[in-house]
C-alpha atoms as a PDB file:
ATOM      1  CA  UNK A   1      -4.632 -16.331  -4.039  1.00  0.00           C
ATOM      2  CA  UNK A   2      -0.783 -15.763  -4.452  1.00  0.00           C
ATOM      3  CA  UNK A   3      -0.382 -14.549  -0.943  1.00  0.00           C
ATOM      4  CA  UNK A   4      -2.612 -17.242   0.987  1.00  0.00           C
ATOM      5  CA  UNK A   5      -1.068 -20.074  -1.122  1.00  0.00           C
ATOM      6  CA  UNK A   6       2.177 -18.889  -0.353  1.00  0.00           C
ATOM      7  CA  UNK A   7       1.735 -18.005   3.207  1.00  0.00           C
ATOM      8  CA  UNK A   8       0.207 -20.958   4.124  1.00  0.00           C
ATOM      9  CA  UNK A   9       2.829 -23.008   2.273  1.00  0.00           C
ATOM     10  CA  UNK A  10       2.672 -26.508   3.564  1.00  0.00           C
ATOM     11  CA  UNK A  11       6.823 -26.921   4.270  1.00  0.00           C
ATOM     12  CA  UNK A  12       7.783 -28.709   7.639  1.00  0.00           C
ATOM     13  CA  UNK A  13       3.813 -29.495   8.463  1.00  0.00           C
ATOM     14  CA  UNK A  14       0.532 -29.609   6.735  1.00  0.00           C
ATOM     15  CA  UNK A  15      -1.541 -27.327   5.899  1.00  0.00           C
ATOM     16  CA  UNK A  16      -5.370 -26.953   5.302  1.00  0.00           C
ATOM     17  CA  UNK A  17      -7.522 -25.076   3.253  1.00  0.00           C
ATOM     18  CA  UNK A  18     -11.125 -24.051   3.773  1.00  0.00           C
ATOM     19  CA  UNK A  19     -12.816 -21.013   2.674  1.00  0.00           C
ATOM     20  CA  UNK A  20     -13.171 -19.389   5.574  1.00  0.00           C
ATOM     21  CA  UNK A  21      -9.244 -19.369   6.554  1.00  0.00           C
ATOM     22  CA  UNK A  22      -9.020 -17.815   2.718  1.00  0.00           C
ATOM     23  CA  UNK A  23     -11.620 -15.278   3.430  1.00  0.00           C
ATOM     24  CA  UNK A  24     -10.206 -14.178   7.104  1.00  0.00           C
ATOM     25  CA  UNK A  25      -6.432 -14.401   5.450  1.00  0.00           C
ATOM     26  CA  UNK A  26      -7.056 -12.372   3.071  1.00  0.00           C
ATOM     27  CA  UNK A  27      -9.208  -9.340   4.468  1.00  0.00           C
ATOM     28  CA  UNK A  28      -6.868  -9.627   7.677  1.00  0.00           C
ATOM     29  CA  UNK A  29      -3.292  -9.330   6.062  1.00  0.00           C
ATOM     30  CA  UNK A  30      -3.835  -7.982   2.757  1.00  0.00           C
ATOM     31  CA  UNK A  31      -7.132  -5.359   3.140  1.00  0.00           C
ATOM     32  CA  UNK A  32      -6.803  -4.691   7.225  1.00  0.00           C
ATOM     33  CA  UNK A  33      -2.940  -4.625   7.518  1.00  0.00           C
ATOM     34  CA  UNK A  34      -1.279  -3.377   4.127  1.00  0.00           C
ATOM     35  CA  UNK A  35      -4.090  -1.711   2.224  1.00  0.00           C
ATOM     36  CA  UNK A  36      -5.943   0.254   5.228  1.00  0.00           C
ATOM     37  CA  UNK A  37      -2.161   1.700   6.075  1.00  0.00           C
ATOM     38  CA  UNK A  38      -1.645   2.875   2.346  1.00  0.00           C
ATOM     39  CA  UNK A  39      -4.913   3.969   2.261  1.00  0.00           C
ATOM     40  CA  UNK A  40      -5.223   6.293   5.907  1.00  0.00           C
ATOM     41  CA  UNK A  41      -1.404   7.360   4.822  1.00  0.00           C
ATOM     42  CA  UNK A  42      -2.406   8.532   1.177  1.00  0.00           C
ATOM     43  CA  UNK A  43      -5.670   9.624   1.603  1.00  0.00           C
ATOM     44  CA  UNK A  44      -4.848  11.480   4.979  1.00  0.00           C
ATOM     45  CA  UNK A  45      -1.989  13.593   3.239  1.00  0.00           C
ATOM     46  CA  UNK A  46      -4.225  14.624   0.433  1.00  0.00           C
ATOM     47  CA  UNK A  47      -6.773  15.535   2.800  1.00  0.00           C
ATOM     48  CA  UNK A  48      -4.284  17.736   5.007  1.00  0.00           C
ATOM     49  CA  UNK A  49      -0.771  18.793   2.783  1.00  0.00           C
ATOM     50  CA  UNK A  50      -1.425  17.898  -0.959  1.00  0.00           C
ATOM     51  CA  UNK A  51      -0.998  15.011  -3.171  1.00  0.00           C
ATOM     52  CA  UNK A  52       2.874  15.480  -2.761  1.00  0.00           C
ATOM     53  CA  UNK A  53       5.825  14.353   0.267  1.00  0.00           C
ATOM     54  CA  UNK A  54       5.147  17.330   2.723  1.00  0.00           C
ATOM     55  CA  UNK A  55       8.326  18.607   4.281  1.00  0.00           C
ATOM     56  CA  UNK A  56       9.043  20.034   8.159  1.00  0.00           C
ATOM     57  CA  UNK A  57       9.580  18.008  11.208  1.00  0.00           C
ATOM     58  CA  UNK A  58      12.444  16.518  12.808  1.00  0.00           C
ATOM     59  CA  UNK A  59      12.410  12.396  13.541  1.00  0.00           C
ATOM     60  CA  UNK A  60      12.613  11.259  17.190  1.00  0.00           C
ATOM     61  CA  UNK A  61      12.585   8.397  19.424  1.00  0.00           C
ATOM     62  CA  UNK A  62       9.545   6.686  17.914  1.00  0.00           C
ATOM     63  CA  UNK A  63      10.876   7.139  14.337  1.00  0.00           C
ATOM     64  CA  UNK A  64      14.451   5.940  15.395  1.00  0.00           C
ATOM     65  CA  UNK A  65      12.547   3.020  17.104  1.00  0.00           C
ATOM     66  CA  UNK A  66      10.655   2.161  14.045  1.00  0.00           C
ATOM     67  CA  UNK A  67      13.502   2.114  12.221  1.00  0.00           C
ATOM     68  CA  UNK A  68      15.428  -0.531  14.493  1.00  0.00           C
ATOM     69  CA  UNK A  69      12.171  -3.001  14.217  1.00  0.00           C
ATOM     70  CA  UNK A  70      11.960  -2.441  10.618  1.00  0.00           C
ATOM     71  CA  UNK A  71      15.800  -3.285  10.110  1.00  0.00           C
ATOM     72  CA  UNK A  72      15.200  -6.385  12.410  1.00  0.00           C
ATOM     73  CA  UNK A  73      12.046  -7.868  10.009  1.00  0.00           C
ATOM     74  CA  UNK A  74      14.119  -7.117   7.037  1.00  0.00           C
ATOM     75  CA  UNK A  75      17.336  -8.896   8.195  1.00  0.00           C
ATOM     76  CA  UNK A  76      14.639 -11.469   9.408  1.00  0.00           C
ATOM     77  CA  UNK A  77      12.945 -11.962   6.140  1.00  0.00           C
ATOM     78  CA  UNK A  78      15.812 -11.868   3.637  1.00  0.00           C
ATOM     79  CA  UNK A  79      17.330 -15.420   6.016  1.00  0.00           C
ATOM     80  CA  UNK A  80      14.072 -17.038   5.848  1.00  0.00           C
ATOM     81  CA  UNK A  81      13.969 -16.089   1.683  1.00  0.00           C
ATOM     82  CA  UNK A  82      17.514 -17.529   1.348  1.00  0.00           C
ATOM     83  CA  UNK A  83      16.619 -20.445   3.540  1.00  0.00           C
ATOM     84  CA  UNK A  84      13.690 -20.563   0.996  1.00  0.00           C
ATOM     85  CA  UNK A  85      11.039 -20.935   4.109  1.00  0.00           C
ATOM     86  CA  UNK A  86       8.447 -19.076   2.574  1.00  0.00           C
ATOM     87  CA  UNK A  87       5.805 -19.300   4.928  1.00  0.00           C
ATOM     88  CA  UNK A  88       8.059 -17.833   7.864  1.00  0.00           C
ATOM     89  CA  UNK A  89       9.183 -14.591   5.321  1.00  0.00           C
ATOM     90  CA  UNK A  90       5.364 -14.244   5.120  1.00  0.00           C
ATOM     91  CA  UNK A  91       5.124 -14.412   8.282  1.00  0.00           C
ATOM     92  CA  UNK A  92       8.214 -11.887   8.729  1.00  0.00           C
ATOM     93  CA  UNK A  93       6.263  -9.424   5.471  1.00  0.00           C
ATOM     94  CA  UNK A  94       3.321  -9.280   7.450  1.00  0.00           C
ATOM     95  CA  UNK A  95       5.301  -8.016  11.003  1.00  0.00           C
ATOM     96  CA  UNK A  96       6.444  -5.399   8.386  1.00  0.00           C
ATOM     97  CA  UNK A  97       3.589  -4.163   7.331  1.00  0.00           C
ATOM     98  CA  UNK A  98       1.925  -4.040  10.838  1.00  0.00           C
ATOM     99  CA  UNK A  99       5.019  -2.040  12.373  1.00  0.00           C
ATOM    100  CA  UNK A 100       3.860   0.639   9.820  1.00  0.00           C
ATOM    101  CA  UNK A 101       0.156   0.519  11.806  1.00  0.00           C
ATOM    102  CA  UNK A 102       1.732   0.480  14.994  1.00  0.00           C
ATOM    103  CA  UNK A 103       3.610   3.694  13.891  1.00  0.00           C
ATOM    104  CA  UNK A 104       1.020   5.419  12.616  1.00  0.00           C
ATOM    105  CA  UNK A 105      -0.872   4.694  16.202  1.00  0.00           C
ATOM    106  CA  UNK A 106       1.439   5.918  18.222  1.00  0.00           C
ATOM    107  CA  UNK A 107       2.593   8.918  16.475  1.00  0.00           C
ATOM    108  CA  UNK A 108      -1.296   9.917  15.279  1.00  0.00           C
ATOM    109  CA  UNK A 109      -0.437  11.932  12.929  1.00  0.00           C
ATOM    110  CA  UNK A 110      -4.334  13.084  12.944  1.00  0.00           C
ATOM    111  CA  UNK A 111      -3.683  14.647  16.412  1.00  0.00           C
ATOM    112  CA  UNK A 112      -0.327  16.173  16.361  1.00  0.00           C
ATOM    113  CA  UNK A 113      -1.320  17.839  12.956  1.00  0.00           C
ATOM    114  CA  UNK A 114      -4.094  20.250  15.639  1.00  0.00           C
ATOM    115  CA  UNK A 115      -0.528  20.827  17.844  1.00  0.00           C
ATOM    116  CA  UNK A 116       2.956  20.703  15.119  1.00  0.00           C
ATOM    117  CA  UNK A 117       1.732  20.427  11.600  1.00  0.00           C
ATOM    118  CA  UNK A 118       5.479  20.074  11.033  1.00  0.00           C
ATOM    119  CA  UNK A 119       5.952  17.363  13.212  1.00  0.00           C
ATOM    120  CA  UNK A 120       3.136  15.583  11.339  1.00  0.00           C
ATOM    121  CA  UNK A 121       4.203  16.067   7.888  1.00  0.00           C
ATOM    122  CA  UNK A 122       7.742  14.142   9.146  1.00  0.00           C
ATOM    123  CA  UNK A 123       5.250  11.421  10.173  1.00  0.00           C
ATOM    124  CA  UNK A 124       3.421  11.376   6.950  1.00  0.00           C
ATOM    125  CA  UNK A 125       6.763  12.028   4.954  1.00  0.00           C
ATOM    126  CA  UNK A 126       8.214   8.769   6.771  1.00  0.00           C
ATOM    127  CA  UNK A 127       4.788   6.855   6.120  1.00  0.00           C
ATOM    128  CA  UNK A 128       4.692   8.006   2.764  1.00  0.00           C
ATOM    129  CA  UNK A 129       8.327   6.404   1.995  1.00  0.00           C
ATOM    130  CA  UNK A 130       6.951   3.141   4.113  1.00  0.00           C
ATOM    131  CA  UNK A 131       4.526   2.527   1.311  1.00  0.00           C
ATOM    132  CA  UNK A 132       7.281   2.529  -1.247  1.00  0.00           C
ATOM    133  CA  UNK A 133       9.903   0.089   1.070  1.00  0.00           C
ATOM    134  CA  UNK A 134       6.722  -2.315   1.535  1.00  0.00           C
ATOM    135  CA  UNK A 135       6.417  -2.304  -2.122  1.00  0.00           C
ATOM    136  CA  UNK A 136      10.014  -3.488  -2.488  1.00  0.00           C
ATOM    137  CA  UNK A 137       9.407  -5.957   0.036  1.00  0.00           C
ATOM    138  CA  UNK A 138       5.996  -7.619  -1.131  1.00  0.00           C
ATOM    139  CA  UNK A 139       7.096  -7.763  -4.737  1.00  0.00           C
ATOM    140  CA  UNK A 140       7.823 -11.706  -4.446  1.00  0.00           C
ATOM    141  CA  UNK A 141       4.377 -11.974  -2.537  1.00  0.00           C
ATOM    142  CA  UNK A 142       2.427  -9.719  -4.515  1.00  0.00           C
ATOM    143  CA  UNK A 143       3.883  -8.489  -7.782  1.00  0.00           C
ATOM    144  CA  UNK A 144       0.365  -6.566  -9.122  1.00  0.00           C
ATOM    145  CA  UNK A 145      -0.054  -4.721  -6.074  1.00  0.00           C
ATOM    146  CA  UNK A 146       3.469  -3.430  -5.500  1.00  0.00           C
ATOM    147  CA  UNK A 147       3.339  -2.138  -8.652  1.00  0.00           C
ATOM    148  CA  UNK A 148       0.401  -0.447  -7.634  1.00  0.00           C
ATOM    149  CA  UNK A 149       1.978   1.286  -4.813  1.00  0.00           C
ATOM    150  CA  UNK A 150       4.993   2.098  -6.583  1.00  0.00           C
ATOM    151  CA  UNK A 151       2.518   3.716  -9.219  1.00  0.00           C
ATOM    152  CA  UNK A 152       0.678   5.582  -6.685  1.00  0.00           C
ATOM    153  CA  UNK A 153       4.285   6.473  -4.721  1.00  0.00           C
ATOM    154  CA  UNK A 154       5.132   7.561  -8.657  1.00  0.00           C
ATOM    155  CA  UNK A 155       8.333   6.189  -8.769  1.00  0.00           C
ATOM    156  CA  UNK A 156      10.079   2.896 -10.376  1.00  0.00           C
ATOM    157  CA  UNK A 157      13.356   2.996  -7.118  1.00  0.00           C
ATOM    158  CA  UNK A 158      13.462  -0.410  -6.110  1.00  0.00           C
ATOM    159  CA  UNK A 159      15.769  -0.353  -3.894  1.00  0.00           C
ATOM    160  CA  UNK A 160      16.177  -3.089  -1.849  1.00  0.00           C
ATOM    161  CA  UNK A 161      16.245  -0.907   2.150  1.00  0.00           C
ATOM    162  CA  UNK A 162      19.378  -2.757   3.185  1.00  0.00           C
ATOM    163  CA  UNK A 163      19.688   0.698   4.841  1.00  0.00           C
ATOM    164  CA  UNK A 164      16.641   1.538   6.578  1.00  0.00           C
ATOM    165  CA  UNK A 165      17.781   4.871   7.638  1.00  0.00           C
ATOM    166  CA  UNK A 166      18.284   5.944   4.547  1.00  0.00           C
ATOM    167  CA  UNK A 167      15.419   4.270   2.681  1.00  0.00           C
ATOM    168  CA  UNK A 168      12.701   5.796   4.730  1.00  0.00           C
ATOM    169  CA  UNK A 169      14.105   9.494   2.878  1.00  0.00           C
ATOM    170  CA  UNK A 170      14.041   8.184  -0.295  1.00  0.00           C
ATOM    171  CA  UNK A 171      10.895  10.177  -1.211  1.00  0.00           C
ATOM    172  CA  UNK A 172      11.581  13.482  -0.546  1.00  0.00           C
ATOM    173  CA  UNK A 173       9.675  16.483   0.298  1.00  0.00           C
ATOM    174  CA  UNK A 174       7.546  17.764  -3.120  1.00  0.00           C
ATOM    175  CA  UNK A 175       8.141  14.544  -3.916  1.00  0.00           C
ATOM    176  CA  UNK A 176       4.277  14.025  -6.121  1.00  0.00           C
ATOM    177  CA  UNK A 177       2.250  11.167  -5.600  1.00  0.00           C
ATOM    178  CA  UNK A 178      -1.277  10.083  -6.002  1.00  0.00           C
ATOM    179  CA  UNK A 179      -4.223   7.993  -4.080  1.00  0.00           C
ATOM    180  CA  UNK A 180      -3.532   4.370  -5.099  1.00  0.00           C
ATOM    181  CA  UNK A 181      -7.515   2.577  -5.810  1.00  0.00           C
ATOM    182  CA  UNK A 182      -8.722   0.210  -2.921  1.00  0.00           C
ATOM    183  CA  UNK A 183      -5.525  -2.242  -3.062  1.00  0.00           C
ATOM    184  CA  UNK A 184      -7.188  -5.459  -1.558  1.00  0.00           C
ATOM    185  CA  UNK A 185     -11.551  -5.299  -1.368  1.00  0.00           C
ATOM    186  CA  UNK A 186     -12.418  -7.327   1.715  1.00  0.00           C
ATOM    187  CA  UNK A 187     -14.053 -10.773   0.500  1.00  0.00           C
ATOM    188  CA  UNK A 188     -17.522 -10.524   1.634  1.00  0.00           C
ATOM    189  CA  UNK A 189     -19.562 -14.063   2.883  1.00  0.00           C
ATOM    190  CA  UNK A 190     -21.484 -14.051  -0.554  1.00  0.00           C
ATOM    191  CA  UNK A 191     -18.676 -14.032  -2.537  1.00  0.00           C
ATOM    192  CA  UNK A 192     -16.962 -17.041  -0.101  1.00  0.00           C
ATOM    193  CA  UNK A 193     -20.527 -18.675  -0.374  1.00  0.00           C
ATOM    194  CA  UNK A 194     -20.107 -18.124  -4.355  1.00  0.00           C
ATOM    195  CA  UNK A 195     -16.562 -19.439  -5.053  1.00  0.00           C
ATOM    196  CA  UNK A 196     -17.076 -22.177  -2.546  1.00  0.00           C
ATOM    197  CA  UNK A 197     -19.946 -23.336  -4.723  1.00  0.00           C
ATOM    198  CA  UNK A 198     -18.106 -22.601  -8.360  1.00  0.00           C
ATOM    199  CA  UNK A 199     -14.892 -24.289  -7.121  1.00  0.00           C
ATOM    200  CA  UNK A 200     -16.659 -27.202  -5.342  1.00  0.00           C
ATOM    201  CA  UNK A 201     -15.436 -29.486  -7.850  1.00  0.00           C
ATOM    202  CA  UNK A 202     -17.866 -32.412  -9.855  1.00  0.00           C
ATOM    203  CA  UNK A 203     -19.446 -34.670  -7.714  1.00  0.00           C
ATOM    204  CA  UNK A 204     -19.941 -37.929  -8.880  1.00  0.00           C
END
């Protein structure tokens, strides 16, 4: 509710609700975008390192490019919080989170792990530290499940990433974590068909 409400904050125009744009909102941003990249990155570690940062690797172009976008959303974000236009830093959160997909895509971790398992635990490593800057990030947004991730990342560093450089090391190698639970279930069309009834209001 936090999220869409503020997301869809009605600032400089209007701005409507209906179940539906709830439903799709929610399982697009929250379940499809944030949770499914905390969830492939955690569960995909544990599956082929451990349950802790794996070391090896050396960053290249893709990693110094993600870095750049990243430190463009950021800057980005923090001028539309000061501005206090909170719809456009959702808007900015969200481009955040789905750089981290895009990453993950391009580098496919899953496939250069069969070629450079070194080269894929940098990947994960940088993923894995990701998790904890999009926890700093979404804490305005989404207090309950940043703490979440910074539970499963096991560590209480908020640092804000005004250097993202140097944030994306800020879990280092052995560094112990564990498999956050499902962070956003997908709102299935019963449960819209249920709250739209329960919240329908009396009718006179």
């Amino acid at each position: 509710w936090r999220w869409w409400l503020l997301s869809n904050a009605p600032e400089s125009s209007d701005s409507e609700f209906t179940w539906e744009r709830f439903q799709e909102g929610v399982n697009k941003d929250l379940a499809d975008v944030l949770g499914n990249f905390v969830s492939r990155v955690t569960k995909f570690c544990r599956s082929k390192f451990s349950e802790a940062v794996p070391e090896g690797g050396t960053p290249g172009p893709h990693e110094a490019q993600l870095i750049a976008d990243l430190t463009t959303r950021i800057r980005a974000y923090e001028a539309q919080m000061d501005a206090i236009e909170v719809r456009k830093a959702a808007a900015e959160l969200r481009a955040a989170w789905v750089l981290g997909n895009e990453y993950l895509q391009e580098v496919a971790p899953w496939s250069t792990i069969k070629e450079d398992a070194a080269q894929a635990a940098m990947q994960i490593r940088l993923a894995l530290n990701l998790i904890r800057i999009y926890a700093v990030l979404s804490a305005p947004f989404i207090p309950r499940a940043s703490a979440s991730m910074l539970s499963g990342m096991n560590t209480l560093d908020m640092a804000w990433p005004d250097d993202v450089a140097a944030a994306v090391t800020a879990l280092p190698a052995g560094h112990a974590f564990t498999v956050p639970e499902v962070l956003f279930a997908k709102i299935t069309d019963d449960q819209r068909t249920e709250w739209a009834t329960k919240f329908a209001g009396v009718r006179t």
